[in-house]
Protein backbone atom coordinates (compact mmCIF):
# COMPACT_ATOMS: atom_id res chain seq x y z
CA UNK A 1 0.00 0.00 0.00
CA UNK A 2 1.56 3.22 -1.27
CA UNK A 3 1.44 5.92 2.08
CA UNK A 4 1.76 9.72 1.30
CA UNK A 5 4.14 11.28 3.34
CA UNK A 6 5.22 14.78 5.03
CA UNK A 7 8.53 15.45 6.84
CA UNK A 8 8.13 17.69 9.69
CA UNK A 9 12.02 19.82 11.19
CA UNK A 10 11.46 22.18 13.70
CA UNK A 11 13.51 25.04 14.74
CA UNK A 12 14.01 27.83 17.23
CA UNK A 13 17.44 29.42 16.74
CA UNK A 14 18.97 32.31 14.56
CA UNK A 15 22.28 29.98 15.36
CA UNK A 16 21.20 27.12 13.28
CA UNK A 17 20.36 29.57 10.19
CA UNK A 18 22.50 27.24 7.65
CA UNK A 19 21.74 23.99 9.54
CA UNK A 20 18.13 24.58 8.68
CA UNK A 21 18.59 25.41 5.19
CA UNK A 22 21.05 22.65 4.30
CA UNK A 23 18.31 20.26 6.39
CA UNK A 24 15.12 21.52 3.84
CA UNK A 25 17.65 21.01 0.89
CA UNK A 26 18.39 17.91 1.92
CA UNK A 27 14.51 16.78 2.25
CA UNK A 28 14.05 18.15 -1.10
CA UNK A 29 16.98 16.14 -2.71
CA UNK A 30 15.17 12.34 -2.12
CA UNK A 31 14.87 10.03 -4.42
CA UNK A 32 11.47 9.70 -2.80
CA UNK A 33 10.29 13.05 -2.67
CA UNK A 34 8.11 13.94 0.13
CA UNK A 35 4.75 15.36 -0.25
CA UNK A 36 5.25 18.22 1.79
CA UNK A 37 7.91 19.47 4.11
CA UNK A 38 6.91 21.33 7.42
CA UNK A 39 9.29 23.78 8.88
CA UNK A 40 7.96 24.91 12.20
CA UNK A 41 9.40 27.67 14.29
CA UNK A 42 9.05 27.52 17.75
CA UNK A 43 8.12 30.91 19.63
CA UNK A 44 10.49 33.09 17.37
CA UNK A 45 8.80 35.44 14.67
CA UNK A 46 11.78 37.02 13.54
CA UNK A 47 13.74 33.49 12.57
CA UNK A 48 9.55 32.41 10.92
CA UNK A 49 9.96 35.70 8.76
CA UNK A 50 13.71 35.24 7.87
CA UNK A 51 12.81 31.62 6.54
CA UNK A 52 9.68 32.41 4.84
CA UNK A 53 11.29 32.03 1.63
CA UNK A 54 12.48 28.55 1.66
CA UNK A 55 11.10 25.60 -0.16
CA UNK A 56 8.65 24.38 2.62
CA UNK A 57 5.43 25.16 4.43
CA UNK A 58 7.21 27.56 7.10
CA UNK A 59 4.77 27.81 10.26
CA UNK A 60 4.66 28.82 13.80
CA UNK A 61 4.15 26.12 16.58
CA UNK A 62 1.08 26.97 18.33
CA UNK A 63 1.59 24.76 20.96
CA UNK A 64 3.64 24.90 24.41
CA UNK A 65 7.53 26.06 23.60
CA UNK A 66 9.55 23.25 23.27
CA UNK A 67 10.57 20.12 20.92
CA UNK A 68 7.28 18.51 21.53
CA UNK A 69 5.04 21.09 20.83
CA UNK A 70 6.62 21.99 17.76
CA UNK A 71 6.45 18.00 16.93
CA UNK A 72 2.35 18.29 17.12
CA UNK A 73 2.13 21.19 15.89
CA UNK A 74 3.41 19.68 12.84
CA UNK A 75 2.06 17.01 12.99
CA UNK A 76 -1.71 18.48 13.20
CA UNK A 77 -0.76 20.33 10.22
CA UNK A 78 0.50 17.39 8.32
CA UNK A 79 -1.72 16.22 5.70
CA UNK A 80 0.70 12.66 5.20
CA UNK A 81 -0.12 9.08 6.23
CA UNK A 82 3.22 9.43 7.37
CA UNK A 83 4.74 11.92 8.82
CA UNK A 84 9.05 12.05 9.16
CA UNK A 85 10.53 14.05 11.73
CA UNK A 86 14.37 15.08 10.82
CA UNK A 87 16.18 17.16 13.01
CA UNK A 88 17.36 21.15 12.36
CA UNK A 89 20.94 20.49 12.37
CA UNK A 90 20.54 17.10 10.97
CA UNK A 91 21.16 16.45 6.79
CA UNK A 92 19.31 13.71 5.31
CA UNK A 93 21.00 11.05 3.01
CA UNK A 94 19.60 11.26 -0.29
CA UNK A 95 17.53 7.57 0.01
CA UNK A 96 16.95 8.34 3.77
CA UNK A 97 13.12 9.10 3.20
CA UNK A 98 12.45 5.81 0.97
CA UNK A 99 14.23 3.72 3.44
CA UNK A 100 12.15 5.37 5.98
CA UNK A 101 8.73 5.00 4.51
CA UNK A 102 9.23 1.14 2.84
CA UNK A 103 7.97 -0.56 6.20
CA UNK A 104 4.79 1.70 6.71
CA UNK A 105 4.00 0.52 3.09
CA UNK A 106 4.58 -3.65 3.57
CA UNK A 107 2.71 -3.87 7.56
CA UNK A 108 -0.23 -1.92 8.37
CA UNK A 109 1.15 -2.93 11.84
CA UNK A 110 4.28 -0.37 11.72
CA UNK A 111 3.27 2.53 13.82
CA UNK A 112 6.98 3.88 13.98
CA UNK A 113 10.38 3.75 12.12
CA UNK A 114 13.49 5.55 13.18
CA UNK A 115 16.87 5.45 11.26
CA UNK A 116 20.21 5.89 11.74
CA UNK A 117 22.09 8.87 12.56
CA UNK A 118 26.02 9.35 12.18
CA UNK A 119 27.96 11.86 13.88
CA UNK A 120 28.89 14.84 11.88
CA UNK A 121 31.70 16.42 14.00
CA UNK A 122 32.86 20.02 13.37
CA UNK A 123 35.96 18.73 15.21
CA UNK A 124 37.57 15.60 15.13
CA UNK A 125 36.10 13.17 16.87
CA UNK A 126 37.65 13.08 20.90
CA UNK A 127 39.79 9.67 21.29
CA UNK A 128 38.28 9.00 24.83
CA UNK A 129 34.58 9.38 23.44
CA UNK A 130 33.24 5.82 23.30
CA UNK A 131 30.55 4.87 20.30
CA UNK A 132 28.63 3.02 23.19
CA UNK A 133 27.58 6.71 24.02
CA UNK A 134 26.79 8.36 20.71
CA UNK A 135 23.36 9.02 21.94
CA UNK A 136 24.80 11.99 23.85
CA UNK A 137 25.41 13.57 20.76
CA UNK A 138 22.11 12.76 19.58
CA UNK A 139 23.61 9.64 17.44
CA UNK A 140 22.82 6.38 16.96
CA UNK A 141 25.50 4.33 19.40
CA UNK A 142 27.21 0.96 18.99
CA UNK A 143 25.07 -2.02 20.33
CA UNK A 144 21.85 -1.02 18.10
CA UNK A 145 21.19 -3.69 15.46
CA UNK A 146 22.77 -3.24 12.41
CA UNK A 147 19.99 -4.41 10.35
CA UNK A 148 15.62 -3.52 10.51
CA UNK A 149 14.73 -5.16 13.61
CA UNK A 150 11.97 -4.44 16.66
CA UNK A 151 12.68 -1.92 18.84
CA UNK A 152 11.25 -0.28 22.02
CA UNK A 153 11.25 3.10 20.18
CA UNK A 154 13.40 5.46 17.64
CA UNK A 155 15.48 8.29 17.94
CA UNK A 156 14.28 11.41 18.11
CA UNK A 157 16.39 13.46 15.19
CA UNK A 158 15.52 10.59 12.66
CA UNK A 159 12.22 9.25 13.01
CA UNK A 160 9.11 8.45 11.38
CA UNK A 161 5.47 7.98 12.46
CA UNK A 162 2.20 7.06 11.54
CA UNK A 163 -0.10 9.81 11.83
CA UNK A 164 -3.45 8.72 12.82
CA UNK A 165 -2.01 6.84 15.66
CA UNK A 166 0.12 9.67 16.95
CA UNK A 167 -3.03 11.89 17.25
CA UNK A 168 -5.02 8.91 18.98
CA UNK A 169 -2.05 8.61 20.84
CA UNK A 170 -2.55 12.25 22.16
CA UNK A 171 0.61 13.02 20.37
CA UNK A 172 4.07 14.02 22.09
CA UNK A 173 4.08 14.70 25.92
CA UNK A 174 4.46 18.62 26.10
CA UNK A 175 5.68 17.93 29.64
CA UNK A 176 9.27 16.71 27.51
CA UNK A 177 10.77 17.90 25.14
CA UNK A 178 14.07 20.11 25.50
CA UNK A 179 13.78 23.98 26.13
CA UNK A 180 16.39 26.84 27.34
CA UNK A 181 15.43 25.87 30.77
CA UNK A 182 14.34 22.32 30.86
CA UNK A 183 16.44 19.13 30.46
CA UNK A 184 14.25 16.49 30.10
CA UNK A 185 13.97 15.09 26.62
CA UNK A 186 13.13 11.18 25.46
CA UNK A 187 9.67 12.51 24.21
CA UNK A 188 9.86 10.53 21.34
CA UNK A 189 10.33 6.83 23.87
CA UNK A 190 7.59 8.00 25.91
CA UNK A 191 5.29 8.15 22.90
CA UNK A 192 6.65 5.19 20.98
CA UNK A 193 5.64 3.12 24.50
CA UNK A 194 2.78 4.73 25.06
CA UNK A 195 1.23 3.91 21.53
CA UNK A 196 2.70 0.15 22.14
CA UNK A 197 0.56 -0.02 25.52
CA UNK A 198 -2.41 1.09 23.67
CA UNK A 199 -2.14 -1.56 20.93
CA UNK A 200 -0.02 -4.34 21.60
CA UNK A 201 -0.15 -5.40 18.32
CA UNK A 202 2.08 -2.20 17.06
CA UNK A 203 5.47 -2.78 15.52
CA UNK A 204 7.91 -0.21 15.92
CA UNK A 205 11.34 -0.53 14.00
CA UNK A 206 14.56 0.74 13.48
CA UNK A 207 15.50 1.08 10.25
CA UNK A 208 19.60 1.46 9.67
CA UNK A 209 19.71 2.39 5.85
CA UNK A 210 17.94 5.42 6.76
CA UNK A 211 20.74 7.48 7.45
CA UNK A 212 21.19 11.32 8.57
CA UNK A 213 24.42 13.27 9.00
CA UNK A 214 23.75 14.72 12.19
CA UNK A 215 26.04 18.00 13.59
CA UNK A 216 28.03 17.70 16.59
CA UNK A 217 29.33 21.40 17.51
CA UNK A 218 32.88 21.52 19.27
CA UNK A 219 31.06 21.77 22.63
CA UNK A 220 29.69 18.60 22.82
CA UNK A 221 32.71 16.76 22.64
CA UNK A 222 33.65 18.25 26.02
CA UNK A 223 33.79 15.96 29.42
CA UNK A 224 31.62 18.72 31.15
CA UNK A 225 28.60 18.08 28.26
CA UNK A 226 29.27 14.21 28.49
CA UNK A 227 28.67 14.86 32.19
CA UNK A 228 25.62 16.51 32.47
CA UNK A 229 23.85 15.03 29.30
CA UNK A 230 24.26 12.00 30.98
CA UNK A 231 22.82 12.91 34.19
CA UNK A 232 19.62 14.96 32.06
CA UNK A 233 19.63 11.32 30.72
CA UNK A 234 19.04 9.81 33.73
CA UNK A 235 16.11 12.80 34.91
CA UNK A 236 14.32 12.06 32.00
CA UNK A 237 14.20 8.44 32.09
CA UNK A 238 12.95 8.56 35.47
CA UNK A 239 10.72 10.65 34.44
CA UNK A 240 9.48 8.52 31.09
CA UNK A 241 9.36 5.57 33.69
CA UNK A 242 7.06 7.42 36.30
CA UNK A 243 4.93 7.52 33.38
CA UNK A 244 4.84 4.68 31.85
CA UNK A 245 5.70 1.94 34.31
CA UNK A 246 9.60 1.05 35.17
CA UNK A 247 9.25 -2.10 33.18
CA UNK A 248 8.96 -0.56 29.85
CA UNK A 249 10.37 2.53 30.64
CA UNK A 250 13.90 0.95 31.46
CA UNK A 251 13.49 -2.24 29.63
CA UNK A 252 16.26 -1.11 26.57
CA UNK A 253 18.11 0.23 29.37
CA UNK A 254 18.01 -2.90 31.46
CA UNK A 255 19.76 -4.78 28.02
CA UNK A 256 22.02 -1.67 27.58
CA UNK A 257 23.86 -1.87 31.11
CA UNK A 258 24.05 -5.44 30.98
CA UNK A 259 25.20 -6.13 26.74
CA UNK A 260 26.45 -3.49 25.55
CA UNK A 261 28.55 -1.18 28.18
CA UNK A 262 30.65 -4.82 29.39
CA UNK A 263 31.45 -5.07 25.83
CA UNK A 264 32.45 -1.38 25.68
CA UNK A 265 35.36 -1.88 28.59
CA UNK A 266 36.39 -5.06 26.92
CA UNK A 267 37.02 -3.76 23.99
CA UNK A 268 38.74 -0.81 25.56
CA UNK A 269 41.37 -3.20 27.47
CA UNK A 270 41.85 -5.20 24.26
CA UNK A 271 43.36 -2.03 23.05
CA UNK A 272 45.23 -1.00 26.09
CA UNK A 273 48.46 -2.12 24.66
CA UNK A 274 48.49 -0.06 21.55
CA UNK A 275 46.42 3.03 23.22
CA UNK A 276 47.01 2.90 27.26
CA UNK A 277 46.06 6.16 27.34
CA UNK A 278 42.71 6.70 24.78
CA UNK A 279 41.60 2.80 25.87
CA UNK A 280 41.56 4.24 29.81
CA UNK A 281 39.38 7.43 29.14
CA UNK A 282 37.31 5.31 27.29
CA UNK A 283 36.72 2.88 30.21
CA UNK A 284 36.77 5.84 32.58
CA UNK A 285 33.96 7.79 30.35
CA UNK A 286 31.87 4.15 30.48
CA UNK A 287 31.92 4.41 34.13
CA UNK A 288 31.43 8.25 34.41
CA UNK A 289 28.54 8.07 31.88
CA UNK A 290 26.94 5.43 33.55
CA UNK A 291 27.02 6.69 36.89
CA UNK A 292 26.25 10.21 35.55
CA UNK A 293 23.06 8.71 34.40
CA UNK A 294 21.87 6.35 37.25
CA UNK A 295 22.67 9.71 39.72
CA UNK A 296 19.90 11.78 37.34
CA UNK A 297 17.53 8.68 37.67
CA UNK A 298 17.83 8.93 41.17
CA UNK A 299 17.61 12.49 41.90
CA UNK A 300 14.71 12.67 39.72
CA UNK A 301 13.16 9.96 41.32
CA UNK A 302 13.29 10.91 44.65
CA UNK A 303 12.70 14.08 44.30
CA UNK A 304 9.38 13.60 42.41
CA UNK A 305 8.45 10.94 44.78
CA UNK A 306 5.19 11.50 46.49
């Protein structure tokens, strides 16, 4: 069954001015072209009126400020079967939307499909930075399967839905979604569990051939952004799994800890010999990150505990 589809990138900042163009460009350069391509700005009329010229539907969000209200916003708007959600400061690999879209088209059952997102550094890569954590940086990490598979949910800067469920759904939680002043992100695992819980019978999937470029600016590549993305990790998975239920809400985490971080320090001491000292930052940023995390889980937790 063919689906139509529209890709949705919202944006909020004057800084990402040629991220956002090169993003649209790189929706309209598909070998699948997309029906229609959202661009919503979020709470900032003088970046909605320097856009207005570019080739999309450039609109406000009328929601809450925020990721997820410019996510339904969009996605109210959207007049696809399927909308695609790329990121601002993300470019899209020329057969990343036909990739995408080809499960929503052979299983009625596929609700969601994310892709996969490399890092696009604006410096070299740092030596002690291990793949295991790529998801810092907004990236897909080592440990994900390397070919379409089941997942709990997608990532967030390379994703598609279906629409009709998303709405039922009640769309993205407004109460996530990064702002200025708020941390907590994982919106997009929150919904992808929540739509699961409400039909059992949904398949979500990751997708790898789908691939995005996504930016990494020098200052995520710094310990002290490691740091404290992995502790606004751990507040917002705490605050996914006071939601949801523990049990899916730290499932994929659950495998993570066990599968794929032991791997991670094994691999680093393999290489000890020929790089004693990248192979210990590596193990050292495997602990760090870990404990980072599990420190936000629990000072979200108890301080939201009633």
């Amino acid at each position: 069954m063919t689906v139509t589809v529209s890709v949705v990138i919202c944006a909020h900042t004057f800084d990402r001015y040629d991220d956002i163009r090169a993003a649209v460009a790189s929706v309209r350069a598909q070998t699948r072209p997309a029906d229609e391509v959202l661009l919503v700005i979020d709470h900032n009329d003088e970046l909605l009126d320097a856009l207005a010229g570019l080739d999309a539907k450039v609109v406000p969000n009328t929601g809450p400020k925020g990721l997820s209200g410019g996510r339904n916003t969009g996605t109210e708007l959207a007049s696809g079967d399927v909308v695609a959600y790329l990121d601002d400061d993300a470019v899209a690999d020329p057969g990343w939307l036909a990739h995408l879209v080809a499960p929503f088209e052979e299983d009625d059952h596929v609700v969601a499909v994310g892709g996969w997102a490399h890092p696009a550094w604006d410096t070299a890569a740092p030596a002690w930075f291990p793949p295991e954590f790529y998801w810092v940086v907004g990236c897909s990490h080592r440990g994900l399967p390397t070919s379409r598979a089941r997942v709990r949910n997608v990532i967030g800067c390379n994703m598609a839905y279906r629409r009709r469920p998303v709405i039922d759904a009640g769309g993205f939680d407004t109460g996530l979604g990064r702002t200025a002043d708020r941390p907590l992100g994982c919106e997009e695992t929150e919904l992808c569990i929540r739509m699961h819980q409400l039909d059992p019978q949904a398949v979500i999937l990751l997708e790898p051939r789908a691939t995005i470029s996504h930016r990494v600016p020098e200052g995520r590549t710094r310990w002290r952004y490691f740091v404290s993305r992995c502790r606004a990790e751990g507040n917002s998975k705490a605050h996914v799994s006071s939601l949801v239920g523990s049990g899916d809400g730290l499932g994929s985490e659950r495998a993570y800890v066990a599968r794929v971080l032991p791997v991670a320090v094994l691999r680093s001491l393999a290489r000890l010999p020929r790089a004693p000292k990248a192979s210990s930052q590596r193990i050292l940023a495997v602990v760090a990150g870990l404990a980072a995390t599990t420190g936000g889980y629990l000072e979200h937790s108890l301080k939201h505990r009633t």
